[in-house]
Protein backbone atom coordinates (compact mmCIF):
# COMPACT_ATOMS: atom_id res chain seq x y z
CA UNK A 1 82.28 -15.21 72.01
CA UNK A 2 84.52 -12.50 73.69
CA UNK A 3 82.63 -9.67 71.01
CA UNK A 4 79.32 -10.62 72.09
CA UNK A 5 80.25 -10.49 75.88
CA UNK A 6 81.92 -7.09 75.35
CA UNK A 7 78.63 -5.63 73.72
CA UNK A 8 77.15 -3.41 75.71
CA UNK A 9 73.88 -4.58 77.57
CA UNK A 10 71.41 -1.57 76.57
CA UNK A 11 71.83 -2.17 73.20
CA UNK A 12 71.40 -6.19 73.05
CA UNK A 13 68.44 -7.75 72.23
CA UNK A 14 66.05 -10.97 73.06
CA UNK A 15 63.79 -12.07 69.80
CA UNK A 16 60.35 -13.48 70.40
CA UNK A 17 58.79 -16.24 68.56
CA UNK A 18 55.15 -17.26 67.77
CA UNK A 19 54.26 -20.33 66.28
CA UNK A 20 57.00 -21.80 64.49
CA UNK A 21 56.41 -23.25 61.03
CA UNK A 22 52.56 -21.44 61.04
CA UNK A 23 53.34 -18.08 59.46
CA UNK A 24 50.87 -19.01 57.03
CA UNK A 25 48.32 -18.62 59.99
CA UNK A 26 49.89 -15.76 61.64
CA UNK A 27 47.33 -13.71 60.49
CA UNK A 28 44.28 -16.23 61.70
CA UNK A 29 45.99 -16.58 64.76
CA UNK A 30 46.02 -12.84 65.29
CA UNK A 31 42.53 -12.64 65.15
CA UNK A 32 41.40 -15.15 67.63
CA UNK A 33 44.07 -13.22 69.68
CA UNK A 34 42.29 -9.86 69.39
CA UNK A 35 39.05 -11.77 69.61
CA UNK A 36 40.23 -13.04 73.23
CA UNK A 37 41.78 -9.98 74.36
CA UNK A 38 39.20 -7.74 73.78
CA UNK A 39 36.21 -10.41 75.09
CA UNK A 40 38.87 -10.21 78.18
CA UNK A 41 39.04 -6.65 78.80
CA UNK A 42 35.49 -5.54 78.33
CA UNK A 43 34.63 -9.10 80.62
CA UNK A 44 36.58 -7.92 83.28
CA UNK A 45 35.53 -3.97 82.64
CA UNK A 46 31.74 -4.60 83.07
CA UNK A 47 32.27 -6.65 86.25
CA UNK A 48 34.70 -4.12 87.91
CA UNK A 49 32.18 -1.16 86.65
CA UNK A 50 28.96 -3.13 88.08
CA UNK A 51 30.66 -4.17 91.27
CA UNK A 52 31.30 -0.55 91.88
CA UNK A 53 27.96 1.11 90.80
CA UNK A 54 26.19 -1.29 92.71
CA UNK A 55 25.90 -0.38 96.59
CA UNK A 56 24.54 -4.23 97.24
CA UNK A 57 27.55 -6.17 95.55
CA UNK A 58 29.85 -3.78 98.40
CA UNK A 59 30.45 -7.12 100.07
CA UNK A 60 34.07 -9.16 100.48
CA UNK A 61 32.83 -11.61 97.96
CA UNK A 62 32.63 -9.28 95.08
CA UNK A 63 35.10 -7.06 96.54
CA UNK A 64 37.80 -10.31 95.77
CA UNK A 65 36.30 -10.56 92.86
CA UNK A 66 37.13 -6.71 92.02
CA UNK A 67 40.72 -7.57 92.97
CA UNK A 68 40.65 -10.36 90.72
CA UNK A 69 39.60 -8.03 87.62
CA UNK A 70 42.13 -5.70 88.35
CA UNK A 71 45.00 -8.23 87.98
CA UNK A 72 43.41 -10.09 84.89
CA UNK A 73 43.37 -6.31 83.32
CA UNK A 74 46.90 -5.62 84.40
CA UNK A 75 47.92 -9.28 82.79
CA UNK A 76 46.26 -7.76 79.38
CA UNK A 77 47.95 -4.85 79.45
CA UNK A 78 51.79 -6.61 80.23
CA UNK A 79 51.76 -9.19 77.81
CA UNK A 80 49.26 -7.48 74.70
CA UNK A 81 51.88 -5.20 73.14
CA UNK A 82 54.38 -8.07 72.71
CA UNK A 83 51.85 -10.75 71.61
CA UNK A 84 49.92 -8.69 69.04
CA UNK A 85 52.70 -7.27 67.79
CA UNK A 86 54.51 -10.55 67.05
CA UNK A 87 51.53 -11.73 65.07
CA UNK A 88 50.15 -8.63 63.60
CA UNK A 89 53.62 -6.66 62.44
CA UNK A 90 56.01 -9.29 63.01
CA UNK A 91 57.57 -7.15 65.38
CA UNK A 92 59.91 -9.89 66.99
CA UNK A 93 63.01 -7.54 69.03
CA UNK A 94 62.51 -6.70 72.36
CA UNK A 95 65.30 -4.64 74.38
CA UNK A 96 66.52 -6.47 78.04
CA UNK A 97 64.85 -4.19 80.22
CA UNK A 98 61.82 -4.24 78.50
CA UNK A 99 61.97 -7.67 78.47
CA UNK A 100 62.66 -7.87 82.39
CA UNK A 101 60.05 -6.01 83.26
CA UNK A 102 57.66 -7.13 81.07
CA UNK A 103 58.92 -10.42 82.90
CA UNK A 104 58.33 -9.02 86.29
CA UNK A 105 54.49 -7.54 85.83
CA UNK A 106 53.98 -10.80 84.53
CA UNK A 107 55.09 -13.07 87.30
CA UNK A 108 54.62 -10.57 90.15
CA UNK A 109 50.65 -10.44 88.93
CA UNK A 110 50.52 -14.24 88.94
CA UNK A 111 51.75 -14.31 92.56
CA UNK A 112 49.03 -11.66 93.41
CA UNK A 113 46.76 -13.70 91.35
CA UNK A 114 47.64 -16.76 93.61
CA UNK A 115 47.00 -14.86 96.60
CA UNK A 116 43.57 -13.34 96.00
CA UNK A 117 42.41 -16.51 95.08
CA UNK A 118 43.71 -17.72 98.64
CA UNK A 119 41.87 -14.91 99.90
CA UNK A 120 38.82 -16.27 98.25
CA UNK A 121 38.96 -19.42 99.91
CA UNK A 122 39.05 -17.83 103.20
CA UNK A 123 36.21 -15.28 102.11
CA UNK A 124 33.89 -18.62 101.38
CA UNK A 125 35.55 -20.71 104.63
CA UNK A 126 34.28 -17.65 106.85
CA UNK A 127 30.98 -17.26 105.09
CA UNK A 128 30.27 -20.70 105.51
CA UNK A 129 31.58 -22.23 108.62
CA UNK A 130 31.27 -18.96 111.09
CA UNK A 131 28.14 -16.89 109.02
CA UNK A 132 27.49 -14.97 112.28
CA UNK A 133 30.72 -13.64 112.43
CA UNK A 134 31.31 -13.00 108.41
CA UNK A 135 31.01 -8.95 108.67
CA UNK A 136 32.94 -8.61 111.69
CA UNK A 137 35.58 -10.69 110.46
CA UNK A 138 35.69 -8.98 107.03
CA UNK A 139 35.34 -5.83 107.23
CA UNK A 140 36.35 -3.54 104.77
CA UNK A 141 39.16 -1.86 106.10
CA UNK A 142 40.73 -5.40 107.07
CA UNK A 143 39.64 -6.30 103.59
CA UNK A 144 42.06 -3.32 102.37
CA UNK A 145 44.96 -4.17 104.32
CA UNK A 146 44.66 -7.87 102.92
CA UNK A 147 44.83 -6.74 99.33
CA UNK A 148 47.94 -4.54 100.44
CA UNK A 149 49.76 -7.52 101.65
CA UNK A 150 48.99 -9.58 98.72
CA UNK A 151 50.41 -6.86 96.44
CA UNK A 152 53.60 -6.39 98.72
CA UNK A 153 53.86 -9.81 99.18
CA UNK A 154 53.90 -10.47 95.43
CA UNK A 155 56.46 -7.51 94.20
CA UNK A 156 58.59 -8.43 97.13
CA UNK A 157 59.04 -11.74 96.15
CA UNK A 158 59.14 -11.41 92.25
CA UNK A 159 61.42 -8.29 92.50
CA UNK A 160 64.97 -10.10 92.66
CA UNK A 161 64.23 -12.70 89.77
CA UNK A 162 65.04 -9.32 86.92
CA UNK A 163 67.82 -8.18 89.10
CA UNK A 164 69.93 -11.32 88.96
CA UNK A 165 68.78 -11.86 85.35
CA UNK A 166 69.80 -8.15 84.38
CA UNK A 167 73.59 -9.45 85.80
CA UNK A 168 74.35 -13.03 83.86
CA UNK A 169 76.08 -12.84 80.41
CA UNK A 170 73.74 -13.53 77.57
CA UNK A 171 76.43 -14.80 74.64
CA UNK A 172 74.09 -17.72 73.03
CA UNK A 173 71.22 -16.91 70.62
CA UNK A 174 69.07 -15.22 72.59
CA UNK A 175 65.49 -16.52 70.57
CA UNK A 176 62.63 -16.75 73.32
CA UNK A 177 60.36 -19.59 71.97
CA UNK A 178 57.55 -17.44 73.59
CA UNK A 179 56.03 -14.19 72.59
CA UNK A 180 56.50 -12.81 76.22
CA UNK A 181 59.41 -13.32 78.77
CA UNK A 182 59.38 -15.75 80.99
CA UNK A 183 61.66 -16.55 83.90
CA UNK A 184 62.49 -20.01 83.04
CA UNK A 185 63.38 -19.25 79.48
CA UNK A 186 65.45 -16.00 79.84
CA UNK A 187 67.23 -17.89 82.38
CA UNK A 188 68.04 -20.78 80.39
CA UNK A 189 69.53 -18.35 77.88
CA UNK A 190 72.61 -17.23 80.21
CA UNK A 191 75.69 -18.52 79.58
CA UNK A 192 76.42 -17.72 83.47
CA UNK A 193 76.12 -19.86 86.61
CA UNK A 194 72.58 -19.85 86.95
CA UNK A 195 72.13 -21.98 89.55
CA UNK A 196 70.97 -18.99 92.50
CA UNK A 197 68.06 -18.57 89.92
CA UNK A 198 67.26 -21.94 89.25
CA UNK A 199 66.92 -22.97 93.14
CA UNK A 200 65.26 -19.42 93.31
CA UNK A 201 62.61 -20.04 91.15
CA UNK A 202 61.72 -23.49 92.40
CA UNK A 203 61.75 -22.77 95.86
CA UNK A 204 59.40 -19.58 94.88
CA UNK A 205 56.52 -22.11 92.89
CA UNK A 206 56.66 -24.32 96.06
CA UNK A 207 56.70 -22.15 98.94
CA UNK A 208 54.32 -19.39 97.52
CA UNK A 209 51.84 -20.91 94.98
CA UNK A 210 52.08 -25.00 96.53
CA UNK A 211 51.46 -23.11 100.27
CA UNK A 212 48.31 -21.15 98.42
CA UNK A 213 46.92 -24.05 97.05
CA UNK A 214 48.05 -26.47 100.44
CA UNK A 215 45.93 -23.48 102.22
CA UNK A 216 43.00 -23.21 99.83
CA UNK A 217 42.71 -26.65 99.68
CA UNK A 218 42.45 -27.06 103.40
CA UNK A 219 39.92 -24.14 103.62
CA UNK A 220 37.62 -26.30 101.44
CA UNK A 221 38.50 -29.41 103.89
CA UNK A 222 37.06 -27.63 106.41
CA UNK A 223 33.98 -25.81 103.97
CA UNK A 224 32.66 -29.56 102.48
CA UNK A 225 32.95 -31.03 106.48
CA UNK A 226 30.60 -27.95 107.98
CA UNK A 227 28.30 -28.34 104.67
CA UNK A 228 27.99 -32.03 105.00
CA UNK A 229 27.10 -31.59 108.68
CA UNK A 230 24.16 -29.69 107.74
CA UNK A 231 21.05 -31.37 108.02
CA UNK A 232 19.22 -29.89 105.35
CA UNK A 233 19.86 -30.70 101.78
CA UNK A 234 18.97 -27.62 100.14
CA UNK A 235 21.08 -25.52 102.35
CA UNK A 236 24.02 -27.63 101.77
CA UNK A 237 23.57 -27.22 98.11
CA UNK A 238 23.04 -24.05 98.30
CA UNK A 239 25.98 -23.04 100.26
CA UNK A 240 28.41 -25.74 97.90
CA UNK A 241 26.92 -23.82 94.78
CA UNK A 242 28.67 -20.39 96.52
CA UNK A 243 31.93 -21.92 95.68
CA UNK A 244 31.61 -23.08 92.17
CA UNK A 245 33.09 -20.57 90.07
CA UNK A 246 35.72 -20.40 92.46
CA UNK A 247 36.60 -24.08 92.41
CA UNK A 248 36.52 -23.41 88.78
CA UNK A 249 38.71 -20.39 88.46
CA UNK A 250 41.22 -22.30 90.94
CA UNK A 251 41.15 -25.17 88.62
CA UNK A 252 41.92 -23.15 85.70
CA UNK A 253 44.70 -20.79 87.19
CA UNK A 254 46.23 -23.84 88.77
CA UNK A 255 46.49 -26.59 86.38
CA UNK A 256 47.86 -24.24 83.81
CA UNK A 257 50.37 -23.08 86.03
CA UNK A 258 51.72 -26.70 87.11
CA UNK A 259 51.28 -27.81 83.95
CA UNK A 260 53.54 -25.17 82.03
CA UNK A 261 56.31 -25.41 84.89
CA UNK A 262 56.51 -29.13 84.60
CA UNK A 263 56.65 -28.94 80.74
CA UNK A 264 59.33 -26.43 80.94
CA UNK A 265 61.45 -27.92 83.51
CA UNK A 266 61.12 -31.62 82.15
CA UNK A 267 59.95 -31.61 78.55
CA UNK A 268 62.44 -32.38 75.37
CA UNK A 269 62.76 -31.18 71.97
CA UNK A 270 59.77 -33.38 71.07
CA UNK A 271 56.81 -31.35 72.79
CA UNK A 272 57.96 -27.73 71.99
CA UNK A 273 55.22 -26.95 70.35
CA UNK A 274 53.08 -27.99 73.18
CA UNK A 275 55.29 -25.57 75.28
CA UNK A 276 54.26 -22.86 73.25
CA UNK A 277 50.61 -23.54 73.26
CA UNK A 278 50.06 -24.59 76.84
CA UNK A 279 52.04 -20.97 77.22
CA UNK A 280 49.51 -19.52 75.67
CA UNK A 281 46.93 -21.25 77.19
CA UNK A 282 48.32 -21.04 80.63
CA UNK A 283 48.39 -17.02 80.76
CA UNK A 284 45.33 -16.36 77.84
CA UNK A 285 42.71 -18.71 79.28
CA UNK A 286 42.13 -18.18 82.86
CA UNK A 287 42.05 -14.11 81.71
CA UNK A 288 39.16 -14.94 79.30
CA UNK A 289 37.11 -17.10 81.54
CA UNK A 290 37.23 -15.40 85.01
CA UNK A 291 34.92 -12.97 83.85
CA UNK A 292 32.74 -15.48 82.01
CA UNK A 293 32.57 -18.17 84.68
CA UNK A 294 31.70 -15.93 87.65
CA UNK A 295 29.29 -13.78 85.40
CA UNK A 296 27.68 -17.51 84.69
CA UNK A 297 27.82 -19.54 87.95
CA UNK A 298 27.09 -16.14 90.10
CA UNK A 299 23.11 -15.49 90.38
CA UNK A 300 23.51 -11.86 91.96
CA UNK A 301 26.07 -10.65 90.33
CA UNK A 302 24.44 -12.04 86.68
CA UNK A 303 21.37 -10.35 87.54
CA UNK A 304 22.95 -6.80 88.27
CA UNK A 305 24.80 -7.43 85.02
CA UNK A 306 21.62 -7.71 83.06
CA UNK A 307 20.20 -5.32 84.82
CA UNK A 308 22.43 -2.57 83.72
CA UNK A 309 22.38 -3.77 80.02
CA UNK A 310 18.33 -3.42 80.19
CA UNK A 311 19.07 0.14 81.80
């Protein structure tokens, strides 16, 4: 115990894990992973490039939805080299600081993530209950500073969780059951007091995402009591079908998210393998169908995009 405490913290290592007891698959498994990442990537690509080619989809609506892309790219990009390269070359080691801040892009992203979406709300709650005083409200330079606190707001928070980490005494087998770093399971490798972490972290999902989605669900309070006031039926579908895809994308993000943490923090030996999976699920799935459910349930936005495939 005292040799592996003594051993120098550069030179230690975490090893990742894929899907125990499926090597056999590995290779399968690979491929729907490349399959997703790359439907991901050039999803989110063609929206981003189409949102900024096109001088009419300049509005706050698409302009989230920009934001949105961005993150869902920079998500890709953290957790693809350690993923693929579990299940394509078996590549398992990964050094602690690589590991902490592959930890921090991930978790820092998912608090932006949670914001934008917040954002969103707010974007649909002005459109719909004050329309007269949408472009004053969000204009583009207000628009701007909104994204900047989002991304401050999210570093801020996220940046202490690697710094306490990168202090605790790692003397147990340190064998991530994931094929990325996460918080809760680097933590739970310590052999340290981790308890500033622990209280850390859950005071961090309930203050920062639970206030998002407190928020988000109140803007839509207020959204389906101005829509059902409206006399008219077709204009109360019309401005309910607005917020579809990003109902849908909140759903996604959301349930994953709570699902994963309260598998993680309460689940036994029994439902590992679901750990894994709804791991995978929870950071994979909402990447791949962002770009698929607003390119779907968004009528201007589809058309532009079929437009510039017919160009």
């Amino acid at each position: 115990m005292s040799a592996v405490n003594d051993t120098k913290f550069n030179s230690a290592v975490f090893l990742l894990t894929g899907l125990p007891g499926q090597d056999d698959i590995h290779l399968w498994i690979s491929v729907s992973f490349c399959l997703m990442y790359v439907i991901s990537i050039i999803g989110n690509s063609i929206i981003l490039f189409t949102i900024k080619t096109d001088p009419s989809l300049h509005e706050p609506m698409y302009i989230f939805l920009s934001m949105l892309a961005v993150i869902d790219l920079g998500l890709l990009i953290a957790t693809m080299p350690t993923i693929l390269g579990i299940f394509l070359f078996n590549s398992r080691e990964i050094s602690f600081n690589a590991c902490f801040t592959q930890l921090f892009f991930i978790h820092s992203l998912q608090c932006i993530e949670s914001s934008v979406l917040l954002l969103m709300a707010f974007d649909r709650y002005v459109a719909i209950c004050n329309p007269l005083r949408y472009a004053s409200i969000l204009t583009l330079p207000r628009i701007a500073k909104m994204g900047l606190v989002c991304v401050l707001r999210g570093t801020a928070i996220i940046f202490p969780l690697p710094l306490l980490l990168k202090q605790f005494q790692y003397c147990r087998v340190n064998v991530l059951s994931h094929s990325y770093c996460a918080h809760q399971e680097v933590m739970n490798l310590a052999c340290s007091d981790i308890t500033v972490n622990n209280v850390y972290g859950l005071c961090l999902s309930l203050l920062m995402k639970g206030l998002d989605l407190l928020l988000i669900f109140l803007s839509y309070v207020m959204i389906l009591k101005t829509v059902l006031s409206v006399v008219l039926q077709t204009k109360c579908l019309r401005a309910l079908n607005t917020c579809v895809s990003h109902l849908c994308v909140i759903l996604l993000f959301y349930t994953s998210e709570i699902g994963l943490s309260v598998i993680h923090r309460f689940g036994n030996s029994s439902t590992h393998l679901f750990q894994i999976l709804l791991g995978y699920v929870c950071l994979l799935v909402p990447l791949l169908m962002n770009p698929v459910v607003y390119s779907m349930k968004s009528k201007h936005l589809r058309s532009r995009i079929i437009r510039l495939f017919i160009k």
